[in-house]
PDB file of N, CA and C in Angstrom:
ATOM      1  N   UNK A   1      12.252   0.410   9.402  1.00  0.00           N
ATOM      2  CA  UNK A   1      12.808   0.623   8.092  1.00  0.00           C
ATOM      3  C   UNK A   1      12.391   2.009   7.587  1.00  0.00           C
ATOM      4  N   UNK A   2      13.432   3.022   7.408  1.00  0.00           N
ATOM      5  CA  UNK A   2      13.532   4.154   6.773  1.00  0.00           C
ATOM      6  C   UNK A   2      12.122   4.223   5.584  1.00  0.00           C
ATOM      7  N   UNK A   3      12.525   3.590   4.429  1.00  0.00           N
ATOM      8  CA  UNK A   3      11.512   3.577   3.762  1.00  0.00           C
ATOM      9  C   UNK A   3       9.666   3.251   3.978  1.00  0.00           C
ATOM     10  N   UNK A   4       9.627   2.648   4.894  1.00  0.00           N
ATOM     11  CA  UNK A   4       8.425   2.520   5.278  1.00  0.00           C
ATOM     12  C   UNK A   4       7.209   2.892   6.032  1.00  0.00           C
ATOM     13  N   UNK A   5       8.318   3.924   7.252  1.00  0.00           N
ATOM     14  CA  UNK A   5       7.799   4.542   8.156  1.00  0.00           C
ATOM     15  C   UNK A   5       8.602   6.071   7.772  1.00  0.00           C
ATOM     16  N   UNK A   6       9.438   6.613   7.805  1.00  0.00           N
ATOM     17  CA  UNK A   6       9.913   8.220   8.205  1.00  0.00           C
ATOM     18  C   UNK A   6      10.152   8.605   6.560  1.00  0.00           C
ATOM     19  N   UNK A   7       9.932   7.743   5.782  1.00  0.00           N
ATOM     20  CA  UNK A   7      10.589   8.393   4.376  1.00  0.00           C
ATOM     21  C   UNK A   7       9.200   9.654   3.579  1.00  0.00           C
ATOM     22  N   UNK A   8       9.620  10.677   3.269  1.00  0.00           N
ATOM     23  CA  UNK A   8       8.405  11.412   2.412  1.00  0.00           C
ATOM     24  C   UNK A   8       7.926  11.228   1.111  1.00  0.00           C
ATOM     25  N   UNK A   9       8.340  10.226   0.862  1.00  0.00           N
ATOM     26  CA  UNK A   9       7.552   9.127  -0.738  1.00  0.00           C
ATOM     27  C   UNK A   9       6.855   8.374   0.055  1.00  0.00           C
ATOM     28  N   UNK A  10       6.591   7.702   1.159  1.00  0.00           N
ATOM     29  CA  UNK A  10       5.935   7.194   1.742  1.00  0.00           C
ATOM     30  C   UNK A  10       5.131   7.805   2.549  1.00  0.00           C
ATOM     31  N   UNK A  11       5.171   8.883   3.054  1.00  0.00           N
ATOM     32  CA  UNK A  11       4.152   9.704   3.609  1.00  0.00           C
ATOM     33  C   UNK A  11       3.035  10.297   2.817  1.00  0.00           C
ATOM     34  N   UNK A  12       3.971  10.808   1.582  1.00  0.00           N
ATOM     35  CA  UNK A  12       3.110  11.530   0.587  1.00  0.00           C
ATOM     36  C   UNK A  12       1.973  10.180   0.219  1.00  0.00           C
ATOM     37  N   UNK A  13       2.842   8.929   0.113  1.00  0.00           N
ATOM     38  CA  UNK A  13       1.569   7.889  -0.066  1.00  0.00           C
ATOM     39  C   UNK A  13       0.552   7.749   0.262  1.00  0.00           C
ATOM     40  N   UNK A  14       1.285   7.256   2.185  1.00  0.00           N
ATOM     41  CA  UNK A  14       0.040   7.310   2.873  1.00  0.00           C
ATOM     42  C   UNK A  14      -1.297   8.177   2.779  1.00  0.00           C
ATOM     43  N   UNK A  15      -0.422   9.878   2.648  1.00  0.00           N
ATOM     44  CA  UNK A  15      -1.805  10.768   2.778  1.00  0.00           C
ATOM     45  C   UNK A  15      -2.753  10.613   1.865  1.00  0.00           C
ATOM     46  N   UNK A  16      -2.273  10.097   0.147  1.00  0.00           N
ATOM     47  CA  UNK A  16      -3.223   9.771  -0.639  1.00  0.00           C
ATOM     48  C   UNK A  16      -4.066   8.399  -0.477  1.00  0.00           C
ATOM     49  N   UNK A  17      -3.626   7.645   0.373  1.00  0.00           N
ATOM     50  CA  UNK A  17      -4.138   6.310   0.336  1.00  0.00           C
ATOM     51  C   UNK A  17      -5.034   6.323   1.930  1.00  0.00           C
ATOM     52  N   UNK A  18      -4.811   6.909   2.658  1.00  0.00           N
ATOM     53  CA  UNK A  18      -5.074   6.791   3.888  1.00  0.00           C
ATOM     54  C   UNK A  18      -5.085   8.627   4.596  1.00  0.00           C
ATOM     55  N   UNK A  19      -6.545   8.922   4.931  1.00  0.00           N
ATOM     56  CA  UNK A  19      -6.423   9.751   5.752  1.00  0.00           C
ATOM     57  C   UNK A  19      -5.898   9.853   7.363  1.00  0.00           C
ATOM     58  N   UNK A  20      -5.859   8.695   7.893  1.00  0.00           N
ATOM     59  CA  UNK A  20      -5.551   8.951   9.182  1.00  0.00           C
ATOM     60  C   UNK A  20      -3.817   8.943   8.988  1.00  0.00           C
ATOM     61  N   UNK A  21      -2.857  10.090   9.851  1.00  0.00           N
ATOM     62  CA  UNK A  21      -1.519   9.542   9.556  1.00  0.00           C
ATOM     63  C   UNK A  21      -1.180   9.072  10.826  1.00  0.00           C
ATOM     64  N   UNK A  22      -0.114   8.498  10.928  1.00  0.00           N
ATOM     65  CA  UNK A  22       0.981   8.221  12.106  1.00  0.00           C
ATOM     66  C   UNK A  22       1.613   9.130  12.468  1.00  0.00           C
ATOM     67  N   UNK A  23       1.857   9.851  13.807  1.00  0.00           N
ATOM     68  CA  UNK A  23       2.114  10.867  14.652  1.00  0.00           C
ATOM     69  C   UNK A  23       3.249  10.896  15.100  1.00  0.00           C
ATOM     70  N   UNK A  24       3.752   9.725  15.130  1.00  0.00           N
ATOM     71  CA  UNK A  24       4.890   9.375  16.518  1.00  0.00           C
ATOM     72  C   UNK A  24       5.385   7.865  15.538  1.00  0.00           C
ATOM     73  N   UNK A  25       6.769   8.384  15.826  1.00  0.00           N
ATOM     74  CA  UNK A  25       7.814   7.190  14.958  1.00  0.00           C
ATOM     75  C   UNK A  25       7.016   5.926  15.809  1.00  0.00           C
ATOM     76  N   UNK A  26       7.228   5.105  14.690  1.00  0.00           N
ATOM     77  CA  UNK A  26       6.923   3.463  14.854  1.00  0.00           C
ATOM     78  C   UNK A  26       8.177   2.511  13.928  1.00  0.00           C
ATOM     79  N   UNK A  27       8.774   1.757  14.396  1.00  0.00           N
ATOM     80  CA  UNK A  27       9.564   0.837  13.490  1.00  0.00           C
ATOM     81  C   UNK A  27       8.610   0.347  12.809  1.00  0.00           C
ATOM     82  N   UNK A  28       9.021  -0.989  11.830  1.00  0.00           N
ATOM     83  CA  UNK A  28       8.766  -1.143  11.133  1.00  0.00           C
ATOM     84  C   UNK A  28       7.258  -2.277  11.239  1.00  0.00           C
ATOM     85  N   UNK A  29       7.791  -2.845  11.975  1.00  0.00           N
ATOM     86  CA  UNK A  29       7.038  -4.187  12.851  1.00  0.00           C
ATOM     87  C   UNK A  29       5.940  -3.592  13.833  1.00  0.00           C
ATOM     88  N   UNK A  30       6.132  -2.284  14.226  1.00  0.00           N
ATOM     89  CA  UNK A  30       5.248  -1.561  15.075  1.00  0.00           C
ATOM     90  C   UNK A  30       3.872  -1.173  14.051  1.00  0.00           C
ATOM     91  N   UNK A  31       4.244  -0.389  13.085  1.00  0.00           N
ATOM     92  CA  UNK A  31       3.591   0.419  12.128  1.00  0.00           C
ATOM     93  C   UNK A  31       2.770  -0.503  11.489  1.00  0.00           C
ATOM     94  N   UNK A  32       3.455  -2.237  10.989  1.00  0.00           N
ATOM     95  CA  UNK A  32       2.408  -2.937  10.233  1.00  0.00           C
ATOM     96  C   UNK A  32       1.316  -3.413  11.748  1.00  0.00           C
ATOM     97  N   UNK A  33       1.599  -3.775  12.994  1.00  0.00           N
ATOM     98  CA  UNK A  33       0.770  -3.884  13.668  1.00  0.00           C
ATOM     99  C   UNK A  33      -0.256  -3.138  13.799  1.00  0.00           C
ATOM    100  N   UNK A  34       0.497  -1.773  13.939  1.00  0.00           N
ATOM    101  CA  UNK A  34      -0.723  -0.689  13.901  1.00  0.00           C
ATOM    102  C   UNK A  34      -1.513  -0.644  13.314  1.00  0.00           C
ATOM    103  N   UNK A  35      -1.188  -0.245  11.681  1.00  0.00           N
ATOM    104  CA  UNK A  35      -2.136  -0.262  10.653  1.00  0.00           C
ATOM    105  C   UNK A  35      -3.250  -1.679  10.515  1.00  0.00           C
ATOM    106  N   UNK A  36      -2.524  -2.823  11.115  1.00  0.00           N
ATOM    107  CA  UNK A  36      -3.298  -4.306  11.063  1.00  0.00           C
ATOM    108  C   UNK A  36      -4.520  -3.863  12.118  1.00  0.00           C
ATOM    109  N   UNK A  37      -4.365  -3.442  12.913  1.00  0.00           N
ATOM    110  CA  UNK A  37      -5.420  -3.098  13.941  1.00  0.00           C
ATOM    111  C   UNK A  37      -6.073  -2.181  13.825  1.00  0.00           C
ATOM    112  N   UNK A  38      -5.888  -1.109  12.935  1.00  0.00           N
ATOM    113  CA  UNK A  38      -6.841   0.203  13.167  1.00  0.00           C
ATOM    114  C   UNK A  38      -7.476   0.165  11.426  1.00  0.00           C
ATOM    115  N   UNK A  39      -6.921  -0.185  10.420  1.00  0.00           N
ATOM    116  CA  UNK A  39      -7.477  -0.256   9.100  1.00  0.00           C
ATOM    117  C   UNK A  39      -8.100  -1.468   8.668  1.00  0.00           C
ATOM    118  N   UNK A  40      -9.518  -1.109   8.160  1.00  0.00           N
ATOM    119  CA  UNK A  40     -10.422  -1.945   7.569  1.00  0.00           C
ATOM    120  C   UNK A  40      -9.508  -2.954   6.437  1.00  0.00           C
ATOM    121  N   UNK A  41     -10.075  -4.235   6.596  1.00  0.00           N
ATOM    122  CA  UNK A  41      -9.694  -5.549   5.504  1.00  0.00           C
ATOM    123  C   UNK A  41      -9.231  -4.587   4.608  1.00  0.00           C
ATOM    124  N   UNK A  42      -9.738  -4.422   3.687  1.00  0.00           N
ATOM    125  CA  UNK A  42      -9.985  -3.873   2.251  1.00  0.00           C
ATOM    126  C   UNK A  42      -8.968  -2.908   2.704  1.00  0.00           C
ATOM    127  N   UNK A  43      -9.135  -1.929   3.493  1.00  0.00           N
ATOM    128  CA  UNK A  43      -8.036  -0.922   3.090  1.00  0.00           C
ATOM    129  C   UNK A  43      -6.633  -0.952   3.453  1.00  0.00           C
ATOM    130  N   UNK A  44      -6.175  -2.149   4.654  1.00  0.00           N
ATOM    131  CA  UNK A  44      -5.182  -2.931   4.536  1.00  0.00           C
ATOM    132  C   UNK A  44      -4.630  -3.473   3.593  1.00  0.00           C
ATOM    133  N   UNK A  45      -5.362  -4.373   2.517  1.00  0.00           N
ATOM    134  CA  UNK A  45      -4.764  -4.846   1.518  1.00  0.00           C
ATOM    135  C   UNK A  45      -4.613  -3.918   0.783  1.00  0.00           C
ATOM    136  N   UNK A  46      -4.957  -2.751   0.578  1.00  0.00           N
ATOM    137  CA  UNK A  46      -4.544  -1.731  -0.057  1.00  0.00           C
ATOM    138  C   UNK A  46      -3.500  -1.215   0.130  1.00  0.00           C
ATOM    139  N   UNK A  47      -3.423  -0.982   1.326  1.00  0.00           N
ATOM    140  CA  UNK A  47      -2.000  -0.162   1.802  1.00  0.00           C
ATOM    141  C   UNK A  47      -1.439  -1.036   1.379  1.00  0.00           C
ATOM    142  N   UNK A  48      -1.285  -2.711   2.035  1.00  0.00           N
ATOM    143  CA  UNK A  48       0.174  -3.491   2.033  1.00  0.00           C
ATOM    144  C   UNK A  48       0.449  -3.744   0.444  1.00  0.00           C
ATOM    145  N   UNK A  49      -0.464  -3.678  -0.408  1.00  0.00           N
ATOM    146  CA  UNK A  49      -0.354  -3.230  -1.915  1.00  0.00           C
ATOM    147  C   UNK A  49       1.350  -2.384  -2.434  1.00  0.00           C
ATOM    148  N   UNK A  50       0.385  -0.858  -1.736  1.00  0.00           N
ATOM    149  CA  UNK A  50       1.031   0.131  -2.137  1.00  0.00           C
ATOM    150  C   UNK A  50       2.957  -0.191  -1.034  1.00  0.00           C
ATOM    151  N   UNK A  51       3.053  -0.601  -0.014  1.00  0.00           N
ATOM    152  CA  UNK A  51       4.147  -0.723   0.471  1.00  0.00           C
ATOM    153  C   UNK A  51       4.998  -1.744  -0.590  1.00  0.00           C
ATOM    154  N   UNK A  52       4.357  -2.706  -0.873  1.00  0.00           N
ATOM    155  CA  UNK A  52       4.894  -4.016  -1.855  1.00  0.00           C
ATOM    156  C   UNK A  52       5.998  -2.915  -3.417  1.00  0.00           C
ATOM    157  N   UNK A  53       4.935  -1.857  -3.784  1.00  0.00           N
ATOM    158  CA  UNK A  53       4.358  -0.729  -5.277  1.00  0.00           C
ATOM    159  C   UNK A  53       5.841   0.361  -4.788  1.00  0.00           C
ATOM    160  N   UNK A  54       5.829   0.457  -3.547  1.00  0.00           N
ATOM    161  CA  UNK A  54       7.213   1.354  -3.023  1.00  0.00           C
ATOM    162  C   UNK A  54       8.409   0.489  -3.083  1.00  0.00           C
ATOM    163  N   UNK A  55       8.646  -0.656  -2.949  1.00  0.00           N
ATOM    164  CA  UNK A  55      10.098  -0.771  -3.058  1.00  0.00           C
ATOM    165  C   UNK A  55      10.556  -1.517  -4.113  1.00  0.00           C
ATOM    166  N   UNK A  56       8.850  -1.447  -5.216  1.00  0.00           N
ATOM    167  CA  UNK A  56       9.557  -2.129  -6.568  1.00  0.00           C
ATOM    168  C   UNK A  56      10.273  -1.223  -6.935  1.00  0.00           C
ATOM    169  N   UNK A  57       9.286   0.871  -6.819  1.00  0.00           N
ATOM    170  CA  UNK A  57       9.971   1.806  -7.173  1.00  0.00           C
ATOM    171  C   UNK A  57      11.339   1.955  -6.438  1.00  0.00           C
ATOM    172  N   UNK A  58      11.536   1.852  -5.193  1.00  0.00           N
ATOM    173  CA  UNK A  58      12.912   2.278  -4.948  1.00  0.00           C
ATOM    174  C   UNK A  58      13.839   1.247  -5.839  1.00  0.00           C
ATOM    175  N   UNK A  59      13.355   0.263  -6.153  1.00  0.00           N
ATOM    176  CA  UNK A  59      14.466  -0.454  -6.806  1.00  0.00           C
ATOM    177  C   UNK A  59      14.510  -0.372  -8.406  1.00  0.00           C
ATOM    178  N   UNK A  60      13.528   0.533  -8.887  1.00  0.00           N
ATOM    179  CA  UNK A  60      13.466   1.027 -10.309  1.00  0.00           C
ATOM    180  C   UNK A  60      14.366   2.244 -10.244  1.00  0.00           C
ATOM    181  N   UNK A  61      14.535   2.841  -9.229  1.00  0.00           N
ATOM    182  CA  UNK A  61      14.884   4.353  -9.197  1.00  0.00           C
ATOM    183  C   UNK A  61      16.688   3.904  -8.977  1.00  0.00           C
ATOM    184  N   UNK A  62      16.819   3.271  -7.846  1.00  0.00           N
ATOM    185  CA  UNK A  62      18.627   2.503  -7.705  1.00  0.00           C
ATOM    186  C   UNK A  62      18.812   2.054  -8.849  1.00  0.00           C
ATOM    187  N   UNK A  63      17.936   1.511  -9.797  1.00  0.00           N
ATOM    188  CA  UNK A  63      18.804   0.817 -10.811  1.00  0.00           C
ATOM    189  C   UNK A  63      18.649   2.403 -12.402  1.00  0.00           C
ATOM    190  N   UNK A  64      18.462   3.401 -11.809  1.00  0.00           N
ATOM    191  CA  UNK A  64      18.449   4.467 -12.747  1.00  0.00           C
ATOM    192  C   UNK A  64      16.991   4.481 -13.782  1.00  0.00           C
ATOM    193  N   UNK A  65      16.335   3.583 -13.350  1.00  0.00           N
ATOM    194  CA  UNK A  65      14.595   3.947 -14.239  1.00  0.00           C
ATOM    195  C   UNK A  65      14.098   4.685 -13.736  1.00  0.00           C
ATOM    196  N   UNK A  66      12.879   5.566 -14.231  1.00  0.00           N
ATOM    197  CA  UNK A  66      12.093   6.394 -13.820  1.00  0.00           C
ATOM    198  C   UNK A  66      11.402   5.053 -12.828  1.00  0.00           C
ATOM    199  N   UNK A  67      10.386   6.110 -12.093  1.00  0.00           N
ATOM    200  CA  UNK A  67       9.520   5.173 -10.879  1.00  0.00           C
ATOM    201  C   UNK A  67       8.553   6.584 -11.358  1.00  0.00           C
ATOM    202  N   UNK A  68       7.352   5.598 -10.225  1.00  0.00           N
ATOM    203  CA  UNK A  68       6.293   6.547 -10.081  1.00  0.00           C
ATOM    204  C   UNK A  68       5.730   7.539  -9.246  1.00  0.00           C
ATOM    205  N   UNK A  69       5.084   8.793  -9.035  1.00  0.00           N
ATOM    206  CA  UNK A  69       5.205   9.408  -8.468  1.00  0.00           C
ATOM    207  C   UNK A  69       4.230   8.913  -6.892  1.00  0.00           C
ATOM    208  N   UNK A  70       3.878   9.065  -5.678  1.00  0.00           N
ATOM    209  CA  UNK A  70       3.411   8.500  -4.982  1.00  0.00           C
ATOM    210  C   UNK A  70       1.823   8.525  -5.449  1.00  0.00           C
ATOM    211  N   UNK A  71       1.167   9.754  -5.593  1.00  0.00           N
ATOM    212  CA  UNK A  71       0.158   9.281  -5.895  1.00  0.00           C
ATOM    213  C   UNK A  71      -0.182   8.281  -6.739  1.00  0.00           C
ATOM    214  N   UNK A  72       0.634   8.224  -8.039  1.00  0.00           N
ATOM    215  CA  UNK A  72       0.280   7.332  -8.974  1.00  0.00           C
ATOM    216  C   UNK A  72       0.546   6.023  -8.047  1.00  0.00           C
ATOM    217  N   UNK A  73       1.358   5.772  -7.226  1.00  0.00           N
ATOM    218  CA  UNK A  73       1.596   4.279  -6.392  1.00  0.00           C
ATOM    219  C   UNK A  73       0.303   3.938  -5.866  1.00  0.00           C
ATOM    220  N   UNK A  74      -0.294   5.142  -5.166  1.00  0.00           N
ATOM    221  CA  UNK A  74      -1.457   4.972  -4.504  1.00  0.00           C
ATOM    222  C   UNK A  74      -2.876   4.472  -5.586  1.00  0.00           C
ATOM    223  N   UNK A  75      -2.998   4.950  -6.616  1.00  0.00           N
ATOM    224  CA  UNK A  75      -4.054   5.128  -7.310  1.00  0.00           C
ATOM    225  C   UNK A  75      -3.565   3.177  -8.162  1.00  0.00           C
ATOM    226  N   UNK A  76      -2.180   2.728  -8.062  1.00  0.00           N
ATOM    227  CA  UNK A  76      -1.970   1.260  -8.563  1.00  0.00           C
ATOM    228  C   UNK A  76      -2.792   1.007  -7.429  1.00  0.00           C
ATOM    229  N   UNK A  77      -2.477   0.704  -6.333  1.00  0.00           N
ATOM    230  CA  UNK A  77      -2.479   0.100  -5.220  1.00  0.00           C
ATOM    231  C   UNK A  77      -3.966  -0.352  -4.717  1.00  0.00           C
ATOM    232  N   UNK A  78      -4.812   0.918  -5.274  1.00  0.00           N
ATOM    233  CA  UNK A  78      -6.392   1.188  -5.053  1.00  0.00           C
ATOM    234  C   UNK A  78      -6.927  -0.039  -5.886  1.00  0.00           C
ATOM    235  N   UNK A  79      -6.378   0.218  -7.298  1.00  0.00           N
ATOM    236  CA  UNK A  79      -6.883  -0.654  -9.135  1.00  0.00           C
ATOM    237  C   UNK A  79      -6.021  -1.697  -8.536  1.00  0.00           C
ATOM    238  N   UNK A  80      -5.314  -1.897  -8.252  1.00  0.00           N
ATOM    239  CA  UNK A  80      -4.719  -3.685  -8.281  1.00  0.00           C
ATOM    240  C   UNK A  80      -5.428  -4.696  -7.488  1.00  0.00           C
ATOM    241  N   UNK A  81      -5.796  -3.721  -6.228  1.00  0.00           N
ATOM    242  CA  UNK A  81      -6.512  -4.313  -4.892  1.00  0.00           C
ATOM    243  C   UNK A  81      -8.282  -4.604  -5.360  1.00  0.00           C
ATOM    244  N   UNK A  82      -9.048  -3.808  -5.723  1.00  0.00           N
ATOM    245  CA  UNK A  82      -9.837  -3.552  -6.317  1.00  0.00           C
ATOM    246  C   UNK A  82     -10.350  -4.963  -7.250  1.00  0.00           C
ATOM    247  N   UNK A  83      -8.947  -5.023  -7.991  1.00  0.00           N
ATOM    248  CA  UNK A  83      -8.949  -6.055  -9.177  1.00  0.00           C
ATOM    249  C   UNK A  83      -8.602  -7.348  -8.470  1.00  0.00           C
ATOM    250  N   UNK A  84      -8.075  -7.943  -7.820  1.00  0.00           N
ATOM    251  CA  UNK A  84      -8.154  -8.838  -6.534  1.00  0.00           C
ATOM    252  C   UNK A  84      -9.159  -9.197  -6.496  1.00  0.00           C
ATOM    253  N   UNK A  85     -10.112  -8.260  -5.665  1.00  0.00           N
ATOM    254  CA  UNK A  85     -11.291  -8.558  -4.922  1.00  0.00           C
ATOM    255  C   UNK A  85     -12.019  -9.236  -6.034  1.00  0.00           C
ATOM    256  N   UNK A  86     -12.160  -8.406  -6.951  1.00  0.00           N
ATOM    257  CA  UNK A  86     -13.373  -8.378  -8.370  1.00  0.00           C
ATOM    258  C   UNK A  86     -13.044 -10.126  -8.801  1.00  0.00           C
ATOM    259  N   UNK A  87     -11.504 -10.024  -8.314  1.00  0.00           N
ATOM    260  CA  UNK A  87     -11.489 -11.621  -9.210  1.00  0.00           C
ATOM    261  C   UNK A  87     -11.956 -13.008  -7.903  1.00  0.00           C
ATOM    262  N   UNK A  88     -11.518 -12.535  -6.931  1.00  0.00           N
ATOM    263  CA  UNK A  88     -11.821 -13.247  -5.460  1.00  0.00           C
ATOM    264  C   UNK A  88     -13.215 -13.565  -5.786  1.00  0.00           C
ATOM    265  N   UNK A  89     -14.133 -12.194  -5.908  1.00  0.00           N
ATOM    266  CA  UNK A  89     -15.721 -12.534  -5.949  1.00  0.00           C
ATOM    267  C   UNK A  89     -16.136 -13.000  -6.919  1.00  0.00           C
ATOM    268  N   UNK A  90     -16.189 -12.757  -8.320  1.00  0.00           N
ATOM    269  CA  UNK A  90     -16.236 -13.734  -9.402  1.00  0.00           C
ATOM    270  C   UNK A  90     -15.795 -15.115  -9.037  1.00  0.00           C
ATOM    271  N   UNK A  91     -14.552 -15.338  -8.637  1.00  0.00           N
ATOM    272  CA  UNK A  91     -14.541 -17.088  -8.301  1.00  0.00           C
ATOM    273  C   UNK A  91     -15.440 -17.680  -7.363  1.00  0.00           C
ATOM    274  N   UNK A  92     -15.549 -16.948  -6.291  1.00  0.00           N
ATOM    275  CA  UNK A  92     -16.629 -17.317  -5.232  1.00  0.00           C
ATOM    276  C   UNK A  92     -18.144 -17.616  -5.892  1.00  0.00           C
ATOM    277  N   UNK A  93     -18.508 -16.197  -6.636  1.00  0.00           N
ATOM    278  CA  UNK A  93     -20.005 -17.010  -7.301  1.00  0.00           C
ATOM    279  C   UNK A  93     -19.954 -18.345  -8.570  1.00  0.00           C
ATOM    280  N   UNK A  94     -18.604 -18.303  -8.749  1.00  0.00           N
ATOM    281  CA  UNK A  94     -18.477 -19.159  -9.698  1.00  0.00           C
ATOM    282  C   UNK A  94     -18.948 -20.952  -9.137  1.00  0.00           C
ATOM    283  N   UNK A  95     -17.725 -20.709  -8.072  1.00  0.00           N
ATOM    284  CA  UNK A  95     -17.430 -22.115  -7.198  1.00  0.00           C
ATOM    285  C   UNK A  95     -19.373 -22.297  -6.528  1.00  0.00           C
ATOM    286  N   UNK A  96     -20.329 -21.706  -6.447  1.00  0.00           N
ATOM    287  CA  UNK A  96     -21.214 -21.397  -5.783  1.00  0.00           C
ATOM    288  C   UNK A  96     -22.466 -21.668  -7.010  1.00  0.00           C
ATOM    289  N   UNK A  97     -22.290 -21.470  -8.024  1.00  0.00           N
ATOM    290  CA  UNK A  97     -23.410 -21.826  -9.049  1.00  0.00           C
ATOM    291  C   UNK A  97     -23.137 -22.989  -9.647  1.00  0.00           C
TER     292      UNK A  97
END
């Protein structure tokens, strides 16, 4: 899928969200394998965050709304994931005391 792998709103993402890039085209099904295997828990759910954060925007932008610029996708993607965890671990010591 265009948008996910070769598009430059999505690259520009990646580079803010992820230093290592992808070199060599991958479909779509290739690329989430990849990233499943080479990126830490945490920064997986981050990325698959920010992929989820990209096609709300492409579909804010088709329907004529502003969207956000990639970094700002990246910097949701960081705070949403972040905020996840924070609530994951709070329930855990909760269920635990």
């Amino acid at each position: 899928m265009h948008i996910f792998n070769e598009c430059s709103y999505t690259k520009e993402f990646s580079r803010n969200l992820i230093t290592e890039e992808v070199n060599r085209p991958l479909d779509f099904r290739d690329l989430l394998e990849y990233r499943w295997k080479t990126l830490p828990q945490s920064q997986l759910k981050c990325w698959l965050t920010g992929l989820w954060q990209i096609w709300y925007q492409r579909n804010r932008r088709i329907s004529g709304e502003d969207s956000q610029e990639p970094r700002e996708v990246a910097n949701f993607a960081r705070t949403f994931s972040d905020s996840i965890r924070s609530a994951a671990d709070a329930y855990k010591e909760m269920k635990t005391s």
